[in-house]
C-alpha atoms as a PDB file:
ATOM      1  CA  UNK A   1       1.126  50.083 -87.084  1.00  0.00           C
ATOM      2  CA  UNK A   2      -0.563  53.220 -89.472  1.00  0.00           C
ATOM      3  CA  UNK A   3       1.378  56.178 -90.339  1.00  0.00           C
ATOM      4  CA  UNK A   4      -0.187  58.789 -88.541  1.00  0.00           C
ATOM      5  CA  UNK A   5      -1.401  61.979 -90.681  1.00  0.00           C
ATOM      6  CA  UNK A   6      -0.495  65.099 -89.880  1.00  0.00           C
ATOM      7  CA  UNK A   7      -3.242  67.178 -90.463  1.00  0.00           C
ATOM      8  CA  UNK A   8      -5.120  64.776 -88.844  1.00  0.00           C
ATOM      9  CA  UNK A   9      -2.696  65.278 -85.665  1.00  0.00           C
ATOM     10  CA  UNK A  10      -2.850  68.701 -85.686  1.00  0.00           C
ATOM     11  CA  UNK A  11      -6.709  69.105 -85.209  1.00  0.00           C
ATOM     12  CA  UNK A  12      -6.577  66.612 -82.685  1.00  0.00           C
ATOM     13  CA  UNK A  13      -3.706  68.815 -80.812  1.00  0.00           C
ATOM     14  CA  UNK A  14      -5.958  71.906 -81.462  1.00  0.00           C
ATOM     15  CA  UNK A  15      -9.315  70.258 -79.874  1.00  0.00           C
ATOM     16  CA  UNK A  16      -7.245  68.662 -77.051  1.00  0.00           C
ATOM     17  CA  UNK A  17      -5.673  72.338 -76.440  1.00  0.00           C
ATOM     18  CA  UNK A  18      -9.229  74.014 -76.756  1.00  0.00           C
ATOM     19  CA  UNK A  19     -10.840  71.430 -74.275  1.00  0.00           C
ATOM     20  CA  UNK A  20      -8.310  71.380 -71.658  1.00  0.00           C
ATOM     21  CA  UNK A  21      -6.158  74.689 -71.896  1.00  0.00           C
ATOM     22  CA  UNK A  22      -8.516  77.784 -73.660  1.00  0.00           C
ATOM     23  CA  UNK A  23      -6.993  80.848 -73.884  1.00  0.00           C
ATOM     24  CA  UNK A  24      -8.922  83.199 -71.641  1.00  0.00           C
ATOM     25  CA  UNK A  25     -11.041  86.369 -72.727  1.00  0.00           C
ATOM     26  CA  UNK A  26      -8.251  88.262 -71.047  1.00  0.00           C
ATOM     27  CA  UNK A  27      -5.372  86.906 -72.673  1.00  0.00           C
ATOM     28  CA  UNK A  28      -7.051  87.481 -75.801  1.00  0.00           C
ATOM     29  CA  UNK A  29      -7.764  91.042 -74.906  1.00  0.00           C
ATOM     30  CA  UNK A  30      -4.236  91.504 -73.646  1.00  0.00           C
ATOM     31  CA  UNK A  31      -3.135  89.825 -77.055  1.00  0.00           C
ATOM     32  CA  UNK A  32      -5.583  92.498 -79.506  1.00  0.00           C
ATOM     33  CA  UNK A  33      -4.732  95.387 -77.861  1.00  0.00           C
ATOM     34  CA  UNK A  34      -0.652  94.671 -78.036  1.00  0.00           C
ATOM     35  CA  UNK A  35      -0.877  94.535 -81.691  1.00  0.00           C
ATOM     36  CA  UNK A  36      -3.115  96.671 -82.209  1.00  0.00           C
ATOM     37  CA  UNK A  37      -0.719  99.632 -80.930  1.00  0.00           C
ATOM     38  CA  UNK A  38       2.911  98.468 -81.979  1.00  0.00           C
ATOM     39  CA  UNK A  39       5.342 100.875 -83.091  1.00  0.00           C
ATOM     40  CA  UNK A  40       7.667  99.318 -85.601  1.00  0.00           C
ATOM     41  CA  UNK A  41      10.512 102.084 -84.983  1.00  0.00           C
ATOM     42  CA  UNK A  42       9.979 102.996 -80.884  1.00  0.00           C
ATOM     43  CA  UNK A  43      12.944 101.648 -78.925  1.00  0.00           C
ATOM     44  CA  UNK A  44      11.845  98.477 -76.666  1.00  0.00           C
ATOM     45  CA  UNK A  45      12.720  99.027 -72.492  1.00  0.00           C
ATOM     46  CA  UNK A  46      12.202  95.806 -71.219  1.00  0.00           C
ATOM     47  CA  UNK A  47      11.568  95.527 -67.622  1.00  0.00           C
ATOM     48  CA  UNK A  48      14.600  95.058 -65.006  1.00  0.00           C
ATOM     49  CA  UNK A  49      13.223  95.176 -61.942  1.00  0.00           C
ATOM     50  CA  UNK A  50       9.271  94.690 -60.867  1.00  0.00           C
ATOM     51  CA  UNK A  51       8.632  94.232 -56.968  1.00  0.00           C
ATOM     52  CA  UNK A  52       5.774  92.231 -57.331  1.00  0.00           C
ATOM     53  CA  UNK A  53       8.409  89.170 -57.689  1.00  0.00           C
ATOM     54  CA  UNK A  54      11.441  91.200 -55.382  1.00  0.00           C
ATOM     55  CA  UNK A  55      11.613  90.015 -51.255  1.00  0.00           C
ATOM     56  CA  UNK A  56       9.235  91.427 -49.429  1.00  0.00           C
ATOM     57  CA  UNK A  57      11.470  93.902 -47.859  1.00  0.00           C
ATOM     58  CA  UNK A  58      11.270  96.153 -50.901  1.00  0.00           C
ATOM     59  CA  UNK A  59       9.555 100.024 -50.448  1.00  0.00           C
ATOM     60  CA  UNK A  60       5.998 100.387 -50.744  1.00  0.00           C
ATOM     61  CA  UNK A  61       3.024  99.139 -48.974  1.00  0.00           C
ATOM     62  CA  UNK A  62       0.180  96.811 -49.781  1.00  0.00           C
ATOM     63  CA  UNK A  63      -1.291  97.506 -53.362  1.00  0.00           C
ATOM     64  CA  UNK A  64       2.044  99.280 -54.314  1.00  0.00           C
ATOM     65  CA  UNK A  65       3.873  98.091 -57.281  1.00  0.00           C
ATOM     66  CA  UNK A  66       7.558  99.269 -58.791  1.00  0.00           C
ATOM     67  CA  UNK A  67       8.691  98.812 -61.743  1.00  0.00           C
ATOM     68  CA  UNK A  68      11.584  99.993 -63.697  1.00  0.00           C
ATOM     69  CA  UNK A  69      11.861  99.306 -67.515  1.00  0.00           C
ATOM     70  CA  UNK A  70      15.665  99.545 -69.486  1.00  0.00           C
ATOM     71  CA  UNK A  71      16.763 100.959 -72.484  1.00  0.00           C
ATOM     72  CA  UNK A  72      20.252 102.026 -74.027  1.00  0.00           C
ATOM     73  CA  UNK A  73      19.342 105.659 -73.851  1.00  0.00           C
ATOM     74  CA  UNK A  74      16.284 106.162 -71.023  1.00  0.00           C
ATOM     75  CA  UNK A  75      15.040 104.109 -68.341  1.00  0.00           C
ATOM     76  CA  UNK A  76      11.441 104.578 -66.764  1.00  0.00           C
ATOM     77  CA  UNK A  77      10.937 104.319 -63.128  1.00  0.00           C
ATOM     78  CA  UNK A  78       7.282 103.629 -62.749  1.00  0.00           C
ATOM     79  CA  UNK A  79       5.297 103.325 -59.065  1.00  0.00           C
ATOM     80  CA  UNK A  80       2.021 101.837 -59.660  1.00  0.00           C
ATOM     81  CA  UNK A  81      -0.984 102.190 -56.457  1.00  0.00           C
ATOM     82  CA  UNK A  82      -4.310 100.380 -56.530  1.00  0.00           C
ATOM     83  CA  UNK A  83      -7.197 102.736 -55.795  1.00  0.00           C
ATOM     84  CA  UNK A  84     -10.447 100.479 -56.054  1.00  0.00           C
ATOM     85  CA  UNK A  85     -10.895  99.332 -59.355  1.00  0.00           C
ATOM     86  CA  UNK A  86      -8.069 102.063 -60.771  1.00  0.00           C
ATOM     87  CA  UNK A  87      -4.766 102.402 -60.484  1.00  0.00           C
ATOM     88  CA  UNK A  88      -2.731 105.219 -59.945  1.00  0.00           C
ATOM     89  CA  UNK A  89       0.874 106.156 -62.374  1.00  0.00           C
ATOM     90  CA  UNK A  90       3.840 107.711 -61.088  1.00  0.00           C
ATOM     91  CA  UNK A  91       7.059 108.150 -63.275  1.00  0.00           C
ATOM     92  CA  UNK A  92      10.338 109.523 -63.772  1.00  0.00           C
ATOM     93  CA  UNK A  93      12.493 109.520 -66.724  1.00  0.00           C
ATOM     94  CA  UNK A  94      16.452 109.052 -66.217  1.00  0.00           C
ATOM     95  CA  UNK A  95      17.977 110.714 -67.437  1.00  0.00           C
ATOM     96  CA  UNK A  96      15.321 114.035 -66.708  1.00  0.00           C
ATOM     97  CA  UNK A  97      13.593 114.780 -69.948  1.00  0.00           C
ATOM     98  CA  UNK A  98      10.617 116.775 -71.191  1.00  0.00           C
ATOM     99  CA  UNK A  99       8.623 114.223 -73.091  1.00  0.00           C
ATOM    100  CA  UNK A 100       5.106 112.984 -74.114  1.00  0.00           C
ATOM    101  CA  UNK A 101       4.026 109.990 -72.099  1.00  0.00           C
ATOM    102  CA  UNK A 102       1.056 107.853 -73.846  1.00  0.00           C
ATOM    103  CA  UNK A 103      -0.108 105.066 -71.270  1.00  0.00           C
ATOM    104  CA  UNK A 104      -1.669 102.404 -74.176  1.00  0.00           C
ATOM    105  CA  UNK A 105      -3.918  99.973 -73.093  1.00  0.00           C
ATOM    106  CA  UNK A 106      -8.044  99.603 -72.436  1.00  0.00           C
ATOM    107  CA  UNK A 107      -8.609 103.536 -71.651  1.00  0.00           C
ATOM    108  CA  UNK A 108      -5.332 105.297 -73.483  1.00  0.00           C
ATOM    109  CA  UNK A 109      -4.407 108.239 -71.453  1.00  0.00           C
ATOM    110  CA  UNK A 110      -1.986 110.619 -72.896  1.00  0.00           C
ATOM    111  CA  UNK A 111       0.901 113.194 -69.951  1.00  0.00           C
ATOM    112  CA  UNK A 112       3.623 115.264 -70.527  1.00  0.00           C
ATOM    113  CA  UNK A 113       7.135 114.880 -68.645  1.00  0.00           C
ATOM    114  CA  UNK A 114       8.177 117.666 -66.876  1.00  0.00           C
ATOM    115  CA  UNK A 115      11.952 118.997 -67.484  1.00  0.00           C
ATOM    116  CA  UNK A 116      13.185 116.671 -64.591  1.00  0.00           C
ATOM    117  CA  UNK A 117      10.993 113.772 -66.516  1.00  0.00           C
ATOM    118  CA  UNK A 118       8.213 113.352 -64.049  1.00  0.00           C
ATOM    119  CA  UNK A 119       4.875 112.198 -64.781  1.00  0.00           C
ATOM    120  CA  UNK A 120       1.202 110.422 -63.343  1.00  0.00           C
ATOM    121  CA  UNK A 121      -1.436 109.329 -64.355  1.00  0.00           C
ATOM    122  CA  UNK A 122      -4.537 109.536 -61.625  1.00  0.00           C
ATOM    123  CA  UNK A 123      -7.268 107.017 -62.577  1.00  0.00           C
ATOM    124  CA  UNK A 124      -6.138 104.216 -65.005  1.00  0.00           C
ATOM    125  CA  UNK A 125      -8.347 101.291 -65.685  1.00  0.00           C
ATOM    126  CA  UNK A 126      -7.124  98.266 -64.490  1.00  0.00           C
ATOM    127  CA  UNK A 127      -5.287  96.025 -67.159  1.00  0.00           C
ATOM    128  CA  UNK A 128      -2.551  95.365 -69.376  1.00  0.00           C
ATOM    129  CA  UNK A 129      -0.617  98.479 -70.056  1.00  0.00           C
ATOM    130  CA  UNK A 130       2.408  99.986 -71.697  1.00  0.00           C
ATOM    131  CA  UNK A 131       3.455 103.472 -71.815  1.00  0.00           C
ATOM    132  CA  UNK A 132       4.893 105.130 -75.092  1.00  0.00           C
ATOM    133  CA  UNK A 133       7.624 107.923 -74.443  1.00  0.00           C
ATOM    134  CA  UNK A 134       8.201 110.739 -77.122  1.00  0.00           C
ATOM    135  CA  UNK A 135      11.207 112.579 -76.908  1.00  0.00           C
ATOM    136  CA  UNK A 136      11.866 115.697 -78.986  1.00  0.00           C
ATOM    137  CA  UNK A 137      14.374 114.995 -81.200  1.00  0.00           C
ATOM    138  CA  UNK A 138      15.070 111.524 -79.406  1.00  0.00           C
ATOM    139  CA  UNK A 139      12.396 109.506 -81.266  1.00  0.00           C
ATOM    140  CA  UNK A 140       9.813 107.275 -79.780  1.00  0.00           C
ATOM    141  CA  UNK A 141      10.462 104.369 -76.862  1.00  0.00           C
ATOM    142  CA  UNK A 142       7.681 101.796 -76.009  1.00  0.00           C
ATOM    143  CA  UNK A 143       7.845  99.723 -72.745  1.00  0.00           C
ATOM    144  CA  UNK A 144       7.387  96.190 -72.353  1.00  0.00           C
ATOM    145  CA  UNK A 145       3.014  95.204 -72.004  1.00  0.00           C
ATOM    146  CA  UNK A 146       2.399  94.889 -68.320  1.00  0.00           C
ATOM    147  CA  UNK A 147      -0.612  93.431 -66.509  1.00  0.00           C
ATOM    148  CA  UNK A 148      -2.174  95.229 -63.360  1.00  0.00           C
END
């Protein structure tokens, strides 16, 4: 039996995996457009509760999505509603904040937080998506990339 080279391996991994398994033009989108807006010093909330994977006896009708993402100092309540090919963005901070809201993604759309931290967004393009939240004083908190 012939040792086996590794480089030699590796391309054949790499064609096998391009053959059988290519990563998608969406993927690859979703995969550009999350590095190409990181924010080395925002805060991560990572999601802690999305219904599109609770029991169907959770609010909200047909097209309506909830998610909630977790930080140490804010969480973001988010209710997402498909309209066509858009979506519609309702939020509320807790604990109720003024603040900047930046939705990042395909079509960046840019909100401010009322006092009680409320916020929308009316007609987002379809897509991954993350939203940015700038507090005065509080510094910057990015949530985890979601895909509608």
């Amino acid at each position: 039996m012939s040792a086996v080279d590794a480089d030699d391996l590796q391309r054949s991994l790499r064609r096998a995996a391009h053959l059988f398994d290519p990563v998608t033009a969406g993927l690859l989108e979703a995969a550009v457009v999350a590095h190409a807006v990181r924010l080395p010093g925002a805060e991560l909330a990572e999601m802690v509760f999305d219904s599109g994977t609770a029991p169907a006896s959770v609010r909200g009708g047909a097209g309506v999505r909830l998610l909630t993402f977790g930080a140490a100092t804010l969480s973001v309540d988010v209710e997402v509603t498909a309209r066509g090919s858009a979506v519609l963005l309702v939020g509320q901070l807790t604990p109720g904040r003024s603040a900047e809201i930046t939705v990042r993604g395909r079509r960046p759309a840019a909100a401010v937080a009322d006092g009680l931290g409320r916020f929308g967004f009316s007609h987002l393009a379809r897509g991954p998506f993350s939203l940015l939240v700038r507090t005065p004083g509080a510094g910057s908190l990015t949530t985890d990339w979601i895909a509608l």
